[in-house]
Protein backbone atom coordinates (compact mmCIF):
# COMPACT_ATOMS: atom_id res chain seq x y z
CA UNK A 1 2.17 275.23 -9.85
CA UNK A 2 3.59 272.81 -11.46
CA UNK A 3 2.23 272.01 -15.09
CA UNK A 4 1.13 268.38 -13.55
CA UNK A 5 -0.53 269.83 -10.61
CA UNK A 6 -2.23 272.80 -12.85
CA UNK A 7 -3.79 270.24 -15.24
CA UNK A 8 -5.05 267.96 -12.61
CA UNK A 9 -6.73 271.14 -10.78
CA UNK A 10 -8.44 271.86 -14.24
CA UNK A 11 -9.91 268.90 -14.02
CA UNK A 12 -11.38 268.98 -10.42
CA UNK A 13 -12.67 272.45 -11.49
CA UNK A 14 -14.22 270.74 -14.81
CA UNK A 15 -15.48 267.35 -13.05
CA UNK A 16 -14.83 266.98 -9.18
CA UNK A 17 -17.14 267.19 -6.41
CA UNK A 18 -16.68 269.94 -3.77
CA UNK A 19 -15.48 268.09 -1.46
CA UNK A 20 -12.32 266.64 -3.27
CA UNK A 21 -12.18 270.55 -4.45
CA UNK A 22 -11.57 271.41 -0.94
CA UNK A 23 -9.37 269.03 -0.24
CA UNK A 24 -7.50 270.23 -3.22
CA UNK A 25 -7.27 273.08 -1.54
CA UNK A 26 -6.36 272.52 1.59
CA UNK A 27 -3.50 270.26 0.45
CA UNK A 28 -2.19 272.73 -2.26
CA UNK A 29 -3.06 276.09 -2.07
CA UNK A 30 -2.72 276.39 1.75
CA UNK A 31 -6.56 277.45 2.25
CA UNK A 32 -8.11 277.31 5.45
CA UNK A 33 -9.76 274.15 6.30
CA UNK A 34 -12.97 275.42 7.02
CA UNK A 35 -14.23 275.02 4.14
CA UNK A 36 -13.51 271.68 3.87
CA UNK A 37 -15.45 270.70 7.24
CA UNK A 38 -18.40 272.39 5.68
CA UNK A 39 -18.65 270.31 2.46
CA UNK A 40 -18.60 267.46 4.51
CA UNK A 41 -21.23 268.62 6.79
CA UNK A 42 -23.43 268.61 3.71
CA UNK A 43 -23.12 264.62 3.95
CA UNK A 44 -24.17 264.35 7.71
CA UNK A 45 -27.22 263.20 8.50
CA UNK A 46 -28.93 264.30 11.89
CA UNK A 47 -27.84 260.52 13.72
CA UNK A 48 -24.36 261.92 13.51
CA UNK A 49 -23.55 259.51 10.66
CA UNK A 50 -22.75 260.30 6.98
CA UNK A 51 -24.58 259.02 3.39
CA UNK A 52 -25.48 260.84 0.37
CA UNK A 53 -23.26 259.21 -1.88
CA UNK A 54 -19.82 260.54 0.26
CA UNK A 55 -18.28 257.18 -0.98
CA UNK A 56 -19.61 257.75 -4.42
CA UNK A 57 -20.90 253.73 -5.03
CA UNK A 58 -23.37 253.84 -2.55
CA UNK A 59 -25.68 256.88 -3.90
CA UNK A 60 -28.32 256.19 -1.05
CA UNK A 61 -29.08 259.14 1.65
CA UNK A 62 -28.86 256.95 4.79
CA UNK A 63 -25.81 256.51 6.95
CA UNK A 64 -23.58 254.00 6.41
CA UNK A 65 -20.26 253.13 8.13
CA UNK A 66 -18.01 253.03 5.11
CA UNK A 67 -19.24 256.27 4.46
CA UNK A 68 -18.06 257.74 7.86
CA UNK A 69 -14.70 255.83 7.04
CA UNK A 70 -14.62 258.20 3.98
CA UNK A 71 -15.40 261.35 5.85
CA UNK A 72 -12.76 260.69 8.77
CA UNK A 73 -10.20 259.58 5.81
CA UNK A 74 -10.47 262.69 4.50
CA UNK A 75 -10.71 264.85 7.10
CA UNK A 76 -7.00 262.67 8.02
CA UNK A 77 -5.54 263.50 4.83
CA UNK A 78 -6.20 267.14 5.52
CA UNK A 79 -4.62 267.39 9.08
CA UNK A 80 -7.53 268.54 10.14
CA UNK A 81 -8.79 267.13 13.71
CA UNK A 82 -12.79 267.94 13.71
CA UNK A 83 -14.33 267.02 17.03
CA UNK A 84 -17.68 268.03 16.79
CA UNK A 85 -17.70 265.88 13.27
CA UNK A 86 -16.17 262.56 14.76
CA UNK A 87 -17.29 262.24 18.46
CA UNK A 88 -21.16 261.44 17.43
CA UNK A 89 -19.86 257.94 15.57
CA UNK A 90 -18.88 256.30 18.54
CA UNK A 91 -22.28 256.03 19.75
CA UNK A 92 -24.18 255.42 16.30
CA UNK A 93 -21.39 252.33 16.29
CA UNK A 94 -21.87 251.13 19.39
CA UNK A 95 -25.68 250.34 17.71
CA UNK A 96 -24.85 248.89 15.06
CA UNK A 97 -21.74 246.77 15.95
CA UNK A 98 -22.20 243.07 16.90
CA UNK A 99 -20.80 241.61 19.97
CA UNK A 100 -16.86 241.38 19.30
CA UNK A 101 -17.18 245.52 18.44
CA UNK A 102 -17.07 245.23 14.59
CA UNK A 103 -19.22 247.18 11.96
CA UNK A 104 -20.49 245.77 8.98
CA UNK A 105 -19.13 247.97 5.96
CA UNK A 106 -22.81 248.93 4.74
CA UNK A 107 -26.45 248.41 6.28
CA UNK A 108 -29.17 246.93 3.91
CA UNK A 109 -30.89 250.19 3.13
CA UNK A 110 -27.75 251.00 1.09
CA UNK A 111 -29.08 248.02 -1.17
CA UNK A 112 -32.20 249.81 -1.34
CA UNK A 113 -30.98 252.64 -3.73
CA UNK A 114 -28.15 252.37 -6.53
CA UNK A 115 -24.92 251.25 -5.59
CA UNK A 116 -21.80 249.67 -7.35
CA UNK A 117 -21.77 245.90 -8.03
CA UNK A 118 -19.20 245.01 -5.49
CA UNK A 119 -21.40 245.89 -2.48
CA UNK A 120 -23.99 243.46 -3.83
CA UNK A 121 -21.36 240.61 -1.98
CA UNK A 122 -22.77 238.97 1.27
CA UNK A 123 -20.21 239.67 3.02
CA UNK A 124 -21.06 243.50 2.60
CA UNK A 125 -23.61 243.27 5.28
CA UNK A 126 -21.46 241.42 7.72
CA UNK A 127 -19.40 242.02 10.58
CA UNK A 128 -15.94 242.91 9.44
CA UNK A 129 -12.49 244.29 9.83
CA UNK A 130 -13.06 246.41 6.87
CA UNK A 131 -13.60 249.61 8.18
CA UNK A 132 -13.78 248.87 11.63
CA UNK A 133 -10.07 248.79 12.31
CA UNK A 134 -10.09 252.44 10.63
CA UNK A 135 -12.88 253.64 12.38
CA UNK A 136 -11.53 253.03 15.60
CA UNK A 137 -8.00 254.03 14.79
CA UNK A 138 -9.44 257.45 13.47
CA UNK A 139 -11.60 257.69 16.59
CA UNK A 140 -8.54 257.55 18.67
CA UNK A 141 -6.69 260.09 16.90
CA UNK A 142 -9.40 262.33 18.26
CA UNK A 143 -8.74 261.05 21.94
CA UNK A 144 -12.02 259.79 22.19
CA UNK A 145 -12.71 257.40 24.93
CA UNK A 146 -16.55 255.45 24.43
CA UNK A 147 -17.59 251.63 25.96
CA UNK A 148 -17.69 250.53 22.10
CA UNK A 149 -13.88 251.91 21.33
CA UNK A 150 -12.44 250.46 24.25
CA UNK A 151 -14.67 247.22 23.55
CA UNK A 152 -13.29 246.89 19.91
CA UNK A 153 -9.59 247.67 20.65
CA UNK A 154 -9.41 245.04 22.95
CA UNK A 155 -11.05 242.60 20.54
CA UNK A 156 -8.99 244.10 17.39
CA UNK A 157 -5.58 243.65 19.31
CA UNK A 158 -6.08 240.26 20.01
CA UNK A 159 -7.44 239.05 16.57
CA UNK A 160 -4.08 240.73 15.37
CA UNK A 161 -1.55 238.49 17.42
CA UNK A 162 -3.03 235.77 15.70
CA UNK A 163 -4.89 236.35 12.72
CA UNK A 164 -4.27 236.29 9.16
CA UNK A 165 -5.80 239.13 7.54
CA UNK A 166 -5.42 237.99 3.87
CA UNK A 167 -7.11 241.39 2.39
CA UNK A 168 -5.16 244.30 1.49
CA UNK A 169 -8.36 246.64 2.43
CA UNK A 170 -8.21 245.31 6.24
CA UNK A 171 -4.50 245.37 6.19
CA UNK A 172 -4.40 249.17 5.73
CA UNK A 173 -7.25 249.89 8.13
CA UNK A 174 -4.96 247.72 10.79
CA UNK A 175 -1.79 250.11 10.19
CA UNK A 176 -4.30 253.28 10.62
CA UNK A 177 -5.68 251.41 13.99
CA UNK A 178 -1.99 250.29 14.62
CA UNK A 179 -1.06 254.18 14.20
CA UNK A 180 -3.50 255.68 16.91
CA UNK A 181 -4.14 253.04 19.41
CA UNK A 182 -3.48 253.97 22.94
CA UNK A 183 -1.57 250.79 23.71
CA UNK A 184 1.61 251.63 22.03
CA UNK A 185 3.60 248.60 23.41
CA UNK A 186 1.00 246.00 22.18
CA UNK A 187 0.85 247.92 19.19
CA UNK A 188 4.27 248.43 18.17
CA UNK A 189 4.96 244.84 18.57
CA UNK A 190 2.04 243.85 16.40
CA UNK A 191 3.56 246.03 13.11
CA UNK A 192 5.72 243.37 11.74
CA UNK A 193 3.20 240.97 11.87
CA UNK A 194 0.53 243.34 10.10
CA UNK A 195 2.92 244.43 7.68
CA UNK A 196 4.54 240.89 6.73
CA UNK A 197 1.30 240.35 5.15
CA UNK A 198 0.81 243.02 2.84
CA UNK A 199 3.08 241.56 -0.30
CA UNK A 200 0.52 238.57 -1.26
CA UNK A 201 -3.17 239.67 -0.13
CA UNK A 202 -5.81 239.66 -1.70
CA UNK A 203 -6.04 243.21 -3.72
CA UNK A 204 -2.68 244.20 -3.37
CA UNK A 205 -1.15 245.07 -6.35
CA UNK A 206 2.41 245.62 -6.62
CA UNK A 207 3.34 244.99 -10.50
CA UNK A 208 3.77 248.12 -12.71
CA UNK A 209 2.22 249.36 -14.83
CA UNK A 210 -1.09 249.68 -12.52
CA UNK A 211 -4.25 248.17 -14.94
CA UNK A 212 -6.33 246.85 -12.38
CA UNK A 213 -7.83 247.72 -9.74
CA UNK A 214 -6.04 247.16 -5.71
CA UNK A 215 -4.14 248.74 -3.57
CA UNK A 216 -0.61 249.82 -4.57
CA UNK A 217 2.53 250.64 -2.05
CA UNK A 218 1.68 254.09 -2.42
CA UNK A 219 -1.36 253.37 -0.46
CA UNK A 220 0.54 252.17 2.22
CA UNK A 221 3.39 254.16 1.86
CA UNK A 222 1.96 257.31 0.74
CA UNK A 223 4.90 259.48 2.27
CA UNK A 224 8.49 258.69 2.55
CA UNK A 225 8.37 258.82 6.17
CA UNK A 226 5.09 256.42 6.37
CA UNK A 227 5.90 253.47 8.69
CA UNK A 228 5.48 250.90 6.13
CA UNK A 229 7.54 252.48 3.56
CA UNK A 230 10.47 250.35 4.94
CA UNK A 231 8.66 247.33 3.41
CA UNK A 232 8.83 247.88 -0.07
CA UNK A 233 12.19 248.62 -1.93
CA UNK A 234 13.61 252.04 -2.97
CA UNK A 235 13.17 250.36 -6.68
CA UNK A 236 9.06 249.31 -6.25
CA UNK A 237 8.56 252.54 -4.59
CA UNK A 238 10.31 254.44 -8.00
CA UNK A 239 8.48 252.30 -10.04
CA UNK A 240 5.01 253.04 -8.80
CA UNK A 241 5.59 257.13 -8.70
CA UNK A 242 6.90 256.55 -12.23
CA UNK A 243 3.89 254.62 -13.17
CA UNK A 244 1.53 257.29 -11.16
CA UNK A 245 2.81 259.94 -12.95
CA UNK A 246 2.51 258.57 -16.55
CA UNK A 247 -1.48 257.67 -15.57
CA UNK A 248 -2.04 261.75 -15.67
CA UNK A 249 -5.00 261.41 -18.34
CA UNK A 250 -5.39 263.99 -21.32
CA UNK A 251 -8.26 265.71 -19.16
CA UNK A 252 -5.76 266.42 -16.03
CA UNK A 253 -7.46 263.47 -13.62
CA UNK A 254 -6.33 260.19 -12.66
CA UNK A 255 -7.97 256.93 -14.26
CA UNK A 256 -9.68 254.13 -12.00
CA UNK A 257 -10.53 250.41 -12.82
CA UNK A 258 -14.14 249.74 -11.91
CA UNK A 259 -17.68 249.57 -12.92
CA UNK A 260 -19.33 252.87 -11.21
CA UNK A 261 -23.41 253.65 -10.60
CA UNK A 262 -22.72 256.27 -13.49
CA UNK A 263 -20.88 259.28 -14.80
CA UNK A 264 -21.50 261.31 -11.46
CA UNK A 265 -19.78 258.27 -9.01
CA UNK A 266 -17.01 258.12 -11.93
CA UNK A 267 -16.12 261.38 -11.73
CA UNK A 268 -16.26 261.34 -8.69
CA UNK A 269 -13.59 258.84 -7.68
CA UNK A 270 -11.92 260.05 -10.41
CA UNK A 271 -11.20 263.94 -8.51
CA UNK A 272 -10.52 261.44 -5.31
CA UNK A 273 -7.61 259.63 -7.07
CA UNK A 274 -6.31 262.64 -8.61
CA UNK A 275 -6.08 264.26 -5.15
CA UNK A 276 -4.90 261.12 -3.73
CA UNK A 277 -2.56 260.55 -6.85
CA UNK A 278 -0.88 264.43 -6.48
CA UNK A 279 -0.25 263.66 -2.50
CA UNK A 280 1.97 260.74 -3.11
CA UNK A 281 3.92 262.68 -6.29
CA UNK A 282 4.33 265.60 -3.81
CA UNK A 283 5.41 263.95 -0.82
CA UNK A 284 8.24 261.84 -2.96
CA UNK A 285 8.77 265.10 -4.50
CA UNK A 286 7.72 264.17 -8.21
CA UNK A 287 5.91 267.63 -8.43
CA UNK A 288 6.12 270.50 -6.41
């Protein structure tokens, strides 16, 4: 290993959950992903949903959807393609989404137990974009054909052609339901469009050094060969691995820029963006 990686596995050792351990693994030290789909079973709850803190601001038990975006995300980031995991969302959706298809991020029993300050925001509980273009673009990596999938393409494709999306957030969850859709003709010809508005919304951050939090184009670029790395210049996309690699803290892990429940969610996202932070350096081939 490289002495980067080494240190930053140190810390996931010394501080990460087992989840972001096994991901660690999968990603790095070629283990099986088995593992992995275990750790997240440990978050499923018997309506086929996940809670129990998987996205570590929201520490209640009950499912909520941002929490399956989480589980899918990762299981995407692995290459791993767990049926048995995904197929059960489509129908817990299907109950909770409103008429046009869309999920609200969290329910209100999330409210009921600690969570971050951001999710106390009205517009938590609503309808939105944010996951559901993720969801659905997950859920049809998996080939998974449902009333509420087809329902919410149809709806997400044509708020696309003519929306602005204005958050960085929803703008990533489009190019992940962009990615997967079955409709590759609509799809392809709605990239530009999606993509046009990245540089601008809300969130995005593209200035280096990184002291805030937002969205960088490392999230949507997080490989050379992403599709929206041909948005951002050879120069912004140096810049931000240089910056990346210099935010290595003392400890081995990766900073973030929020107010968490506590030390447990901080560490937390901490061994997330570490993991998250060594897949960009690798794929640019910063550390090997």
């Amino acid at each position: 290993m490289s002495q980067v990686l080494d240190h930053a596995r140190d810390f996931l050792w010394r501080n990460g959950r087992l989840v972001e351990r096994r991901l660690f693994e999968v990603r790095f030290e070629s283990t099986s992903s088995g593992q992995l789909v275990d750790a997240l079973r440990g978050y499923r709850n018997s309506d086929g949903g996940f809670g129990h803190a998987l996205e570590p601001d929201l520490c209640g038990p009950e499912s909520q959807p941002i929490h399956s975006d989480f589980a899918l995300r990762t299981l995407d980031e692995a290459g791993v393609l767990d049926r048995a995991l995904a197929k059960p969302l489509a129908d817990r959706f299907s109950r909770l989404a409103a008429s046009d298809g869309r999920l609200p991020p969290i329910l209100s029993s999330a409210l009921t137990h600690p969570h971050a300050a951001h999710w106390d925001s009205e517009g938590a509980l609503l309808p939105s974009w944010n996951p559901t273009l993720a969801l659905a673009g997950r859920l049809h990596a998996y080939g998974i054909q449902h009333p509420w999938l087809e329902l919410v393409t149809e709806r997400a494709l044509e708020a696309l052609a003519v929306r602005s999306l204005g958050d960085a957030h929803v703008l990533l969850g489009a190019l992940v339901f962009l990615a997967n859709v079955p409709e590759r003709a609509r799809a392809d010809a709605l990239f530009d469009r999606v993509v046009a508005q990245i540089e601008g919304s809300d969130w995005f951050v593209k200035e280096t050094p990184v002291t805030r939090y937002g969205l960088t184009p490392l999230h949507f670029a997080p490989t050379p060969i992403s599709p929206a790395r041909r948005v951002f210049s050879r120069e912004c996309i140096e810049a931000h691995l240089d910056d990346l690699l210099a935010r290595q803290q003392p400890d081995g892990g990766w900073p973030i820029f929020w107010e968490t429940t506590g030390m447990a969610a901080t560490c937390a996202w901490r061994g997330r963006w570490t993991v998250d932070a060594l897949a960009a350096l690798q794929a640019y081939g910063r550390i090997r």
